[in-house]
Protein backbone atom coordinates (compact mmCIF):
# COMPACT_ATOMS: atom_id res chain seq x y z
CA UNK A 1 117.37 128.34 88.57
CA UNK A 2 118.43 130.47 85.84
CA UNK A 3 117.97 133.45 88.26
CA UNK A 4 120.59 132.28 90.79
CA UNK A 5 124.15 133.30 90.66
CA UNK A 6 127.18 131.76 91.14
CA UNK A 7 130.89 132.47 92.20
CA UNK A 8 131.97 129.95 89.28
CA UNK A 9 130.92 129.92 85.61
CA UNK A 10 128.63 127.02 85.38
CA UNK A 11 130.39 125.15 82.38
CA UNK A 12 133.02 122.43 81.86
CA UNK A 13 136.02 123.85 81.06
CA UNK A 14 139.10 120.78 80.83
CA UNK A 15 142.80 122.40 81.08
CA UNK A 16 144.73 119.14 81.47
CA UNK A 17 144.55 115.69 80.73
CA UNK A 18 142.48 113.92 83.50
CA UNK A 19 143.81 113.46 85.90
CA UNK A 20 146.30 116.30 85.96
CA UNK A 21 149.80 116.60 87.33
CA UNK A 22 148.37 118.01 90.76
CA UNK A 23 146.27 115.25 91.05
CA UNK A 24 148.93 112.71 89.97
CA UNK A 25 150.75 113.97 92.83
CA UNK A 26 147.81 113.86 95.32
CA UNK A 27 147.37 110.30 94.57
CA UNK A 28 150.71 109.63 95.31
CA UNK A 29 150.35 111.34 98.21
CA UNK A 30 147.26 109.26 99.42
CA UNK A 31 148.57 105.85 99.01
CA UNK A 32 150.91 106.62 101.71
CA UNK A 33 148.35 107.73 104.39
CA UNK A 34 145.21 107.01 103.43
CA UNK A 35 143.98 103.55 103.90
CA UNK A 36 143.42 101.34 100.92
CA UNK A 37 140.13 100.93 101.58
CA UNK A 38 138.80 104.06 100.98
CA UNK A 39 137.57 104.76 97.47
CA UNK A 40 136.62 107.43 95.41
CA UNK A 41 134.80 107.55 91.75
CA UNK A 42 136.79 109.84 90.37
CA UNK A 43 140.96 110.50 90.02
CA UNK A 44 140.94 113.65 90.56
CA UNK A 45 141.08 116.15 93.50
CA UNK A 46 138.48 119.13 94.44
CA UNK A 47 140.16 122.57 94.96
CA UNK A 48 136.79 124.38 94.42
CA UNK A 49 133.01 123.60 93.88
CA UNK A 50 129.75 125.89 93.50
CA UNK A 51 126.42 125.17 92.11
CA UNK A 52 126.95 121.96 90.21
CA UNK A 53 130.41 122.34 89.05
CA UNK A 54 133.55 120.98 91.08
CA UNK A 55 137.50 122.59 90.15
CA UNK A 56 139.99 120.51 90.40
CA UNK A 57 143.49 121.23 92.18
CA UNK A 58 144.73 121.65 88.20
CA UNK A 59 142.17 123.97 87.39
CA UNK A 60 139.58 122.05 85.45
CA UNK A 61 136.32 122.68 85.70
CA UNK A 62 133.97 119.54 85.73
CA UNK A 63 129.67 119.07 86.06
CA UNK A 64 128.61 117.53 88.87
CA UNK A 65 125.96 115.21 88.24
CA UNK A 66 126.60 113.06 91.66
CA UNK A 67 126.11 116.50 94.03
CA UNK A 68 128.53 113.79 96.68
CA UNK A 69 125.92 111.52 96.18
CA UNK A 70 123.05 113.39 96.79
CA UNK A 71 124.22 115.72 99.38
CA UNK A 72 124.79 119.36 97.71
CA UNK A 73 121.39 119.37 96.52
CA UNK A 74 121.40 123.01 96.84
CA UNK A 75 124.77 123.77 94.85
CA UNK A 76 128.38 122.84 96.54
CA UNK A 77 129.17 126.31 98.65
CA UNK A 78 125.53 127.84 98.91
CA UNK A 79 125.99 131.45 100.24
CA UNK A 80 123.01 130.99 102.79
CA UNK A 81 124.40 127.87 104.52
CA UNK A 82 128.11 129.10 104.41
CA UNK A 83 127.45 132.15 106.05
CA UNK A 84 125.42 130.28 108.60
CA UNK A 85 127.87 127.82 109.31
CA UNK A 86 129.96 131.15 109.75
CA UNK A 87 128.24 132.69 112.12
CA UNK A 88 127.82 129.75 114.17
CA UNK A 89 131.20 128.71 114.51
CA UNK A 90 132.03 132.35 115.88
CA UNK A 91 129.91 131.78 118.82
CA UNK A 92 130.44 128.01 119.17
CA UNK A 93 131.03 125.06 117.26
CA UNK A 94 130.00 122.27 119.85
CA UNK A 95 129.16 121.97 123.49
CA UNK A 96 127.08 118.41 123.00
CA UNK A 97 123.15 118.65 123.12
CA UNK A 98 123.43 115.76 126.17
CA UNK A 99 125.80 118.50 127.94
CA UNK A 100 124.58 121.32 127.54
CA UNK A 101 121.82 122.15 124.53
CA UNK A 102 121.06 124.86 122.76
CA UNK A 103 118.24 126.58 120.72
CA UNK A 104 119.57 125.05 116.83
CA UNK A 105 119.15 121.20 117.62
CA UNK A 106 115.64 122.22 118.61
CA UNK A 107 114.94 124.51 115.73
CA UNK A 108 116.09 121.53 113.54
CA UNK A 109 113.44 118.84 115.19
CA UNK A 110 110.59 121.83 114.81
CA UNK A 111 111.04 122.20 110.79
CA UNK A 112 111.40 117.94 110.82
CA UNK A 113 108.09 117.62 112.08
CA UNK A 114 106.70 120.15 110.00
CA UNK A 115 108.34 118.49 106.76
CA UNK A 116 108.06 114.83 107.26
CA UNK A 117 104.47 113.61 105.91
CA UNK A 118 101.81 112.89 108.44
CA UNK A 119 99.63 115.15 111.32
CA UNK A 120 100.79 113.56 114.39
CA UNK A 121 102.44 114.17 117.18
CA UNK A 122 106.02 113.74 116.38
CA UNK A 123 109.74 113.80 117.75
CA UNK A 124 113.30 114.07 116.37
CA UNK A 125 116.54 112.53 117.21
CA UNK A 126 119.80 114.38 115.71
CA UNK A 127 123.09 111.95 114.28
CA UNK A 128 125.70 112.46 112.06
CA UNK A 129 125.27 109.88 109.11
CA UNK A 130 122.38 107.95 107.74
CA UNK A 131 123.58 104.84 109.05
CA UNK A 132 123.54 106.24 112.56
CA UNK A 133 120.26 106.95 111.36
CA UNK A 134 118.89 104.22 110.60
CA UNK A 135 120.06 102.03 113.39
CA UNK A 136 118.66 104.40 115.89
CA UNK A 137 115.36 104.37 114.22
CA UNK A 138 115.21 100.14 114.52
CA UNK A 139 116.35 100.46 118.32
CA UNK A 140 113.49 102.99 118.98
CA UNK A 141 111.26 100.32 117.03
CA UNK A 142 112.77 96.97 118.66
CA UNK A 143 112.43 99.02 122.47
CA UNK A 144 108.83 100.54 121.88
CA UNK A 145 106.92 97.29 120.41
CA UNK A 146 109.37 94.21 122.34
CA UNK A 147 110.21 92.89 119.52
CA UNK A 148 113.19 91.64 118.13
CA UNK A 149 112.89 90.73 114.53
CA UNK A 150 113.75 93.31 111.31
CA UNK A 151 112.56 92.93 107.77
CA UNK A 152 114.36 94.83 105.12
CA UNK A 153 114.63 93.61 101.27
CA UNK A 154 116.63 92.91 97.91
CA UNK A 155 118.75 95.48 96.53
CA UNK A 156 118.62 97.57 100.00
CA UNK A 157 121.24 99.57 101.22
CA UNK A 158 121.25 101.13 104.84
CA UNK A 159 124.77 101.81 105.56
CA UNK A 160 128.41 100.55 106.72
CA UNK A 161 127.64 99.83 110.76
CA UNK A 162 127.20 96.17 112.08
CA UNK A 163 123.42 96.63 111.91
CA UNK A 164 122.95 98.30 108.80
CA UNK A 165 125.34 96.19 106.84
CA UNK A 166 123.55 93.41 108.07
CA UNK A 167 120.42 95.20 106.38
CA UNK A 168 122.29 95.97 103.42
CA UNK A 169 122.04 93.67 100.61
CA UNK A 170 124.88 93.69 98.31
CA UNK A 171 127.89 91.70 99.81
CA UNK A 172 131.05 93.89 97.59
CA UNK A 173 132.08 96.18 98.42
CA UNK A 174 129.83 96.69 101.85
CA UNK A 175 129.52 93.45 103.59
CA UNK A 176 132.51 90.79 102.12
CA UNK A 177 134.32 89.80 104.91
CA UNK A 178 133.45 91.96 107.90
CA UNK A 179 130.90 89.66 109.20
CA UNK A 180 129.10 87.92 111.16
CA UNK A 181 126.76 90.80 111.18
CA UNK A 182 123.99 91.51 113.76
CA UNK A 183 121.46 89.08 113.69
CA UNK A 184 117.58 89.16 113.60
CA UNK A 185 117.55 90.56 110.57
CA UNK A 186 115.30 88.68 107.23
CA UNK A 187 115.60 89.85 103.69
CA UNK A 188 112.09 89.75 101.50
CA UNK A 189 111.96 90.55 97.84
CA UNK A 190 111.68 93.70 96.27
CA UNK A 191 109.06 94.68 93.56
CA UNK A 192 111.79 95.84 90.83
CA UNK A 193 108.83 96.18 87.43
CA UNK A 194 111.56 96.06 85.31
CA UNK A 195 113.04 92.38 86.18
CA UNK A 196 109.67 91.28 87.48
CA UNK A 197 107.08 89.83 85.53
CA UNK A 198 105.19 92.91 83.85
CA UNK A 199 101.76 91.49 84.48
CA UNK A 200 102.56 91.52 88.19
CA UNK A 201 100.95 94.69 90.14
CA UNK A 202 102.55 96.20 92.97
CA UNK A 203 99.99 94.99 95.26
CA UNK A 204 100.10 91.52 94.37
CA UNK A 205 104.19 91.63 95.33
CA UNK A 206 103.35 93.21 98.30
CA UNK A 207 100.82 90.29 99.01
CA UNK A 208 103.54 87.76 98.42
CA UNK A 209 106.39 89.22 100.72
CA UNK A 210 103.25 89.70 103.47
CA UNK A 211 102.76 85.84 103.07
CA UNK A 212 106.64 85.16 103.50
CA UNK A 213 106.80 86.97 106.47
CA UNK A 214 103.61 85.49 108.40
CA UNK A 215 105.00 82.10 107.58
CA UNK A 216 108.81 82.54 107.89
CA UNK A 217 108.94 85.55 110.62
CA UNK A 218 106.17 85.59 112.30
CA UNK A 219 104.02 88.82 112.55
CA UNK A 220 103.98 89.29 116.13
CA UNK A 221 107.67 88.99 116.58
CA UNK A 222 108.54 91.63 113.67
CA UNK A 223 109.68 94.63 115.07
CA UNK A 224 110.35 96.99 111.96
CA UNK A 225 109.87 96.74 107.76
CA UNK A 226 112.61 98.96 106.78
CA UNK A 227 112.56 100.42 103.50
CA UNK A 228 113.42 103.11 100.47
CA UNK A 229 111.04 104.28 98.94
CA UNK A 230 113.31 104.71 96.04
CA UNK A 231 116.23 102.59 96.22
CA UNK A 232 119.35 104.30 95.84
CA UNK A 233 123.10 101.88 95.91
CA UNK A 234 120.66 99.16 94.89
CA UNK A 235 119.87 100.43 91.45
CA UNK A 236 117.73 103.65 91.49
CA UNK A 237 114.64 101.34 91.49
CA UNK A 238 110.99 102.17 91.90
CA UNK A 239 108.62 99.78 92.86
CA UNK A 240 105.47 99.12 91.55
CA UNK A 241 102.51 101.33 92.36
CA UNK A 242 100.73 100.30 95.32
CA UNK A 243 103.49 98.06 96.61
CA UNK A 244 104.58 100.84 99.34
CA UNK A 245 101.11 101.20 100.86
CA UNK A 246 99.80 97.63 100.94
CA UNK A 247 103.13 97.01 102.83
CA UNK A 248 102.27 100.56 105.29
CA UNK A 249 98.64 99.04 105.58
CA UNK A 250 99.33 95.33 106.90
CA UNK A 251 102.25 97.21 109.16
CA UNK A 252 99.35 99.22 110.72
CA UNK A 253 97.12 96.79 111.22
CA UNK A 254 99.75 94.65 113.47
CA UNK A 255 101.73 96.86 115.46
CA UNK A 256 104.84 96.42 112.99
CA UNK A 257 107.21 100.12 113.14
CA UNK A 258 107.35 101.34 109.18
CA UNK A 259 110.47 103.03 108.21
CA UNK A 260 111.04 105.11 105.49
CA UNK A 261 115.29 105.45 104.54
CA UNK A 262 114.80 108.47 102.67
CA UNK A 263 118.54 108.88 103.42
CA UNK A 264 118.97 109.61 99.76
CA UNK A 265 115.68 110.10 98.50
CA UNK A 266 114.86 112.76 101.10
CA UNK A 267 114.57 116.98 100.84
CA UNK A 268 113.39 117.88 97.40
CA UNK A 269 115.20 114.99 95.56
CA UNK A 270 112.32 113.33 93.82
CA UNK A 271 109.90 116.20 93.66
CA UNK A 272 108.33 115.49 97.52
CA UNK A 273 110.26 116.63 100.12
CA UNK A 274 109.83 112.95 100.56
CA UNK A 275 109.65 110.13 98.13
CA UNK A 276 107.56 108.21 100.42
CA UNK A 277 104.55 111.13 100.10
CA UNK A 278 104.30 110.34 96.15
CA UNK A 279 101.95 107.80 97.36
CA UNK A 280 100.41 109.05 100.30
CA UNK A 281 102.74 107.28 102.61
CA UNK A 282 103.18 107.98 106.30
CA UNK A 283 105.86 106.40 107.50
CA UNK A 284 106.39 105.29 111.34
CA UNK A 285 109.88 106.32 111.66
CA UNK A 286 111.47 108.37 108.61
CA UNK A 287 115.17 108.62 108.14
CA UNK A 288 117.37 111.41 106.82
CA UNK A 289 120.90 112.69 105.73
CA UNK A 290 122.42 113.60 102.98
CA UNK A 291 120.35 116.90 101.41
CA UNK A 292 119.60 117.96 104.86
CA UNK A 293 122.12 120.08 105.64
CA UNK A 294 123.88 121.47 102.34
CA UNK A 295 126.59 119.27 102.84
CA UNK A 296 127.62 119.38 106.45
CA UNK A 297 127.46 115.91 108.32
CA UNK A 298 124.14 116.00 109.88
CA UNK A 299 121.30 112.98 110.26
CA UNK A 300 117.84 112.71 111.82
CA UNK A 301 115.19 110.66 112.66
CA UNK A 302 111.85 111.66 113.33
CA UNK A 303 108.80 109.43 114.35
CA UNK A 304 105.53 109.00 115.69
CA UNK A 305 106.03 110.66 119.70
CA UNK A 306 104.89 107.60 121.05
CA UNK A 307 107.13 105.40 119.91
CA UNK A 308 110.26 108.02 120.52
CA UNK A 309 109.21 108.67 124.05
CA UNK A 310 109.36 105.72 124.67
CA UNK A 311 113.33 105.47 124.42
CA UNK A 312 114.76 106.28 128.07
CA UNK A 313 116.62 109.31 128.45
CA UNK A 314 120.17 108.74 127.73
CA UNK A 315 119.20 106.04 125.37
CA UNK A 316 119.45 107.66 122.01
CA UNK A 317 121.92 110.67 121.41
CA UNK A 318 126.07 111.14 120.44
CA UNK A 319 128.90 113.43 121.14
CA UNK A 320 128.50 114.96 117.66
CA UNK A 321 124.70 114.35 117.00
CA UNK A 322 123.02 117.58 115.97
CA UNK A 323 126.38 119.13 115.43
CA UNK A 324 125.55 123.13 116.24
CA UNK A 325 127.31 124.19 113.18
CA UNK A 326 125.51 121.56 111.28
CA UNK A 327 121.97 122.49 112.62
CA UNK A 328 123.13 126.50 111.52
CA UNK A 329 123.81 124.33 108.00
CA UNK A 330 120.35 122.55 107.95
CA UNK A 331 118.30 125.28 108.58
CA UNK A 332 119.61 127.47 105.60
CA UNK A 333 119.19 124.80 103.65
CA UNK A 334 115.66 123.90 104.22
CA UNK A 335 114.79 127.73 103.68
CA UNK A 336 116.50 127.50 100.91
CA UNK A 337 114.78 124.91 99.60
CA UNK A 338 111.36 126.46 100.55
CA UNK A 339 112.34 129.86 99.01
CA UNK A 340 113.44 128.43 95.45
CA UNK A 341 110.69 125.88 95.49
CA UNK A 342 112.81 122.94 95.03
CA UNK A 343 110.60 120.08 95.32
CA UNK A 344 109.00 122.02 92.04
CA UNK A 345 113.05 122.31 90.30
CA UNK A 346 112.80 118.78 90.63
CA UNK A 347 110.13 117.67 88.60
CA UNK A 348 111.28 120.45 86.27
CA UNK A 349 114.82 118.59 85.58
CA UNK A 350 112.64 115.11 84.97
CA UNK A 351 110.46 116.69 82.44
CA UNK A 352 113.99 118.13 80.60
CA UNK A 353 116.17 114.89 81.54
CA UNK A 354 113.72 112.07 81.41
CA UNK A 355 112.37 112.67 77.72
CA UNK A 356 115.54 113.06 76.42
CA UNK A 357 117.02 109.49 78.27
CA UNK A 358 114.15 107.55 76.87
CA UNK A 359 114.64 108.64 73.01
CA UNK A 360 117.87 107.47 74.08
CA UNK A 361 117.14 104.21 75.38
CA UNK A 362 115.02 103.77 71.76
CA UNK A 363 117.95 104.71 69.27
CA UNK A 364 120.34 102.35 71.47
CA UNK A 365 119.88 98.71 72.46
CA UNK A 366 122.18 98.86 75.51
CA UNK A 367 119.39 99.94 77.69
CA UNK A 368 117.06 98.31 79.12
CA UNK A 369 115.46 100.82 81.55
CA UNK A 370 115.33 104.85 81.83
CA UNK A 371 113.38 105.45 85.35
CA UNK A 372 113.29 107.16 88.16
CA UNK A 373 111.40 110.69 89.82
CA UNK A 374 111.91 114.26 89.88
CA UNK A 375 116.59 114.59 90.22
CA UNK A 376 116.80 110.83 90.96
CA UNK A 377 117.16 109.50 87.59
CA UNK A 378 119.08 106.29 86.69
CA UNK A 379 119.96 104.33 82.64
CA UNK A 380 119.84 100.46 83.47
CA UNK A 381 122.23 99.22 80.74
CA UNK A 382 122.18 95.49 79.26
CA UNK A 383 123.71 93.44 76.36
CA UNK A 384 122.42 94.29 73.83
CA UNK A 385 119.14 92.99 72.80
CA UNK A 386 118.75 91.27 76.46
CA UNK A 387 117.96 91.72 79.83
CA UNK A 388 121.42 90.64 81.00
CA UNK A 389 123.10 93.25 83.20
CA UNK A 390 126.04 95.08 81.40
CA UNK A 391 128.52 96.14 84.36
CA UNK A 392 131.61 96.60 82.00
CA UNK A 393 129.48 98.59 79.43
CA UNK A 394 128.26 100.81 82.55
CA UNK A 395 131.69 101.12 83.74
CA UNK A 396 132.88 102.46 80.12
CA UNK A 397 130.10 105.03 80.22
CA UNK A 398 131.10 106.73 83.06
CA UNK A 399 134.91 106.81 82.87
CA UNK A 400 134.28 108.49 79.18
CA UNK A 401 131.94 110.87 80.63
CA UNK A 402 134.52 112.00 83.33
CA UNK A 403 136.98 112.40 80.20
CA UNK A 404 134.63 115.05 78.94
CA UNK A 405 134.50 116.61 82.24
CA UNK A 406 130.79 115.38 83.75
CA UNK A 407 130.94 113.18 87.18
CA UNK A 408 128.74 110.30 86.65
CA UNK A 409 128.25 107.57 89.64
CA UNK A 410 127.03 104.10 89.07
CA UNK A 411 125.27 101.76 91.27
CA UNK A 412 122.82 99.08 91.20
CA UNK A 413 123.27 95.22 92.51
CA UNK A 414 124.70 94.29 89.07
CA UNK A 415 126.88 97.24 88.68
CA UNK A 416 124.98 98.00 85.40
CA UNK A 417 122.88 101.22 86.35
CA UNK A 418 124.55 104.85 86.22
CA UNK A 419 122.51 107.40 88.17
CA UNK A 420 121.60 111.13 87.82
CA UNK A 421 121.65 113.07 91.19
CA UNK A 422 122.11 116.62 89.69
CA UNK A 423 122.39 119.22 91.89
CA UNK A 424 118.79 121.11 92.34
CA UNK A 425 120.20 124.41 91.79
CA UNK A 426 121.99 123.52 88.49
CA UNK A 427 121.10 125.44 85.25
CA UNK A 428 119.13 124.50 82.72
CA UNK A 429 122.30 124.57 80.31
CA UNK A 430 124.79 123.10 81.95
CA UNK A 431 121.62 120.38 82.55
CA UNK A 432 121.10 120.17 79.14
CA UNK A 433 124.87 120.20 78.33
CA UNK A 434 125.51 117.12 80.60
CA UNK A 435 122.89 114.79 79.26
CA UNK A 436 124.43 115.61 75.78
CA UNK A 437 127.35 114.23 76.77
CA UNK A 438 125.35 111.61 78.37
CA UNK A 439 124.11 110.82 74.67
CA UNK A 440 126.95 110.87 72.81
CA UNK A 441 129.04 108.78 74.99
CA UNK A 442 126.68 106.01 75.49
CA UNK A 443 126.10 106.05 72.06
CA UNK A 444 129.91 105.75 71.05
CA UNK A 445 130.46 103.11 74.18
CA UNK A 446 127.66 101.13 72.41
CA UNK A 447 128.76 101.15 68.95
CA UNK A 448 132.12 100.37 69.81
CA UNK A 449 130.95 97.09 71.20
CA UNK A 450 129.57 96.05 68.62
């Protein structure tokens, strides 16, 4: 990505104390209007972002490596999407696709279909988040097979509706107290090889959550398995090989809808265009966001035709679904992605990042896992010389990184896992740069501990 060029130096560059005076003031600002609720990972305030680096209103310069949580996978102010958006909002910037449609949303569904794994027949559905997503995609699956029942697992995370809290697994900060939550819904276990017994083979945990639900469920009233292949809030976590496709397989063989949240995992992330295709998956029903659109609101689903045609017109759609400004977005981004081969940029930032992590994890005892695929990278941190999650150590980590100027997010059930979602587009030094602070932080956060 070397060859690419950007409006702003790619470097961190800290003018202030963090936050600054500018962003003092915009915090005041915000406790008086915005609600409480609301939170951000970071205390300070974007003025200005472009390939993987984000200025702040007091004119630092800090290194993304949370691209808004996995959204500006093709740098913060690409010059092919903005000028698209451009031009679209000088002809129009919505009529509504139910009203009247137009040739974008369609455009949109045509590259889906052509980038989502599998050979069949297949149709698209436009939203604006991957919640609306992935709710759409289990009222397609509930309507098309008469079913009513919806398995999703451990350490899932689906969104911030009714339904897809209910789907979600971690209760703070996404489900405490806004229940009850919609029902129908059973949680199975998740193959996590680093908490599960390491004799255990991904096909033998897939066995065991196919025996739960034949005995607890019941096959033929399970509508949907709903799944990432890569779990993202949940902790970055990869399941064992061959859990994914045993899971696909015994779906297949009884009429049960398979879908894929590739929300976050989704366009170039983790090498694939799609996680799921690492193993030869073809999901049902796949759902997208985030990297889709180069940072304009825009979601999709897109799914077998027969089970999509089978929704009655009027029954899936929104005022705002498939945005025309936001299709303009997504279809500079996906040639975007196509012309600087980022599926390929992917795996080149794992063979640079992932190396490096793991000598780390060996010179430190505060980790206890380095994992991931391709930009989706995550350091599971412990006590030290246990398997015990660490969410105060993890915590540390990334407010000192932010003090040197890199943008860190955490995650995970325990709140003990950061994550890397560098941009795609980001060079190879300020790549290289970040995971030295990476390094030395975690190395000072660990021997101050001790």
């Amino acid at each position: 990505m070397d060859d690419l060029t950007y409006r702003l130096p790619q470097k961190r560059v800290i003018r202030t104390e963090l936050p600054g005076p500018a962003s003092r003031a915009l915090t005041e600002r915000r406790k008086a209007s915005v609600a409480a609720g609301v939170g951000s990972s970071v205390p300070v305030y974007a003025a200005d972002a472009d390939g993987a680096v984000v200025v702040d209103v007091d004119g630092n310069s800090l290194l993304d490596f949370g691209s808004g949580i996995a959204v500006t996978s093709i740098g913060a102010s690409n010059p092919a999407v903005t000028q698209a958006v451009s031009e679209q909002a000088q002809h129009f910037t919505h009529t509504c696709f139910m009203v009247t449609p137009y040739e974008g949303y369609v455009a949109v569904a045509e590259q889906l279909a052509t980038l989502t794994p599998g050979n069949h027949e297949k149709r698209s559905v436009l939203f604006n988040s991957g919640a609306e997503a992935v709710e759409n995609a289990v009222k397609v699956a509930r309507l098309a097979t008469g079913r009513q029942a919806v398995v999703a697992f451990d350490h899932a995370y689906h969104g911030r509706t009714n339904l897809t809290m209910a789907l979600t697994a971690k209760t703070m900060p996404y489900k405490a107290r806004f229940g009850p939550f919609a029902p129908e819904i059973y949680r199975m276990p998740m193959s996590y090889p680093f908490r599960d017994d390491p004799d255990r083979t991904g096909e033998q945990s897939a066995h065991d959550v196919i025996d739960r639900m034949e005995k607890q469920i019941g096959t033929d009233t399970i509508a949907a398995v709903v799944i990432e292949p890569i779990q993202g809030e949940g902790g970055f976590i990869v399941p064992a090989t061959g859990f994914l496709p045993t899971l696909v397989d015994w779906c297949r063989a009884n009429g049960i809808v398979f879908i894929a949240d590739e929300v976050q995992t989704g366009f170039a992330r983790t090498g694939d265009w799609f996680a799921c295709e690492y193993e030869g998956i073809v999901p049902d029903i796949i759902t997208m966001a985030k990297g889709i659109a180069g940072g304009m609101p825009l979601a999709a689903i897109t799914g077998r035709a027969e089970l999509l045609d089978a929704v009655h017109p009027g029954g899936l759609g929104g005022t705002f679904g498939g945005n025309p400004v936001a299709c303009a977005a997504a279809l500079a981004a996906i040639d975007t992605m196509r012309a600087n081969d980022l599926p390929a940029r992917a795996c080149e930032i794992e063979a640079i990042a992932l190396p490096r992590l793991r000598g780390l994890a060996n010179d430190v005892d505060v980790i206890g896992d380095v994992r991931g695929r391709g930009a989706m990278l995550a350091i599971e941190f412990v006590r030290a010389g246990t398997t015990e999650p660490d969410p105060a150590l993890t915590k540390a980590v990334a407010a000192r990184a932010f003090d040197q100027g890199l943008i860190l997010l955490t995650c995970g059930t325990y709140g003990n896992v950061i994550r890397l979602l560098p941009p795609l587009v980001i060079t190879e030094d300020a790549l290289l740069d970040g995971i030295s602070v990476i390094e030395q932080v975690v190395r000072n956060t660990a021997d101050d501990q001790r």
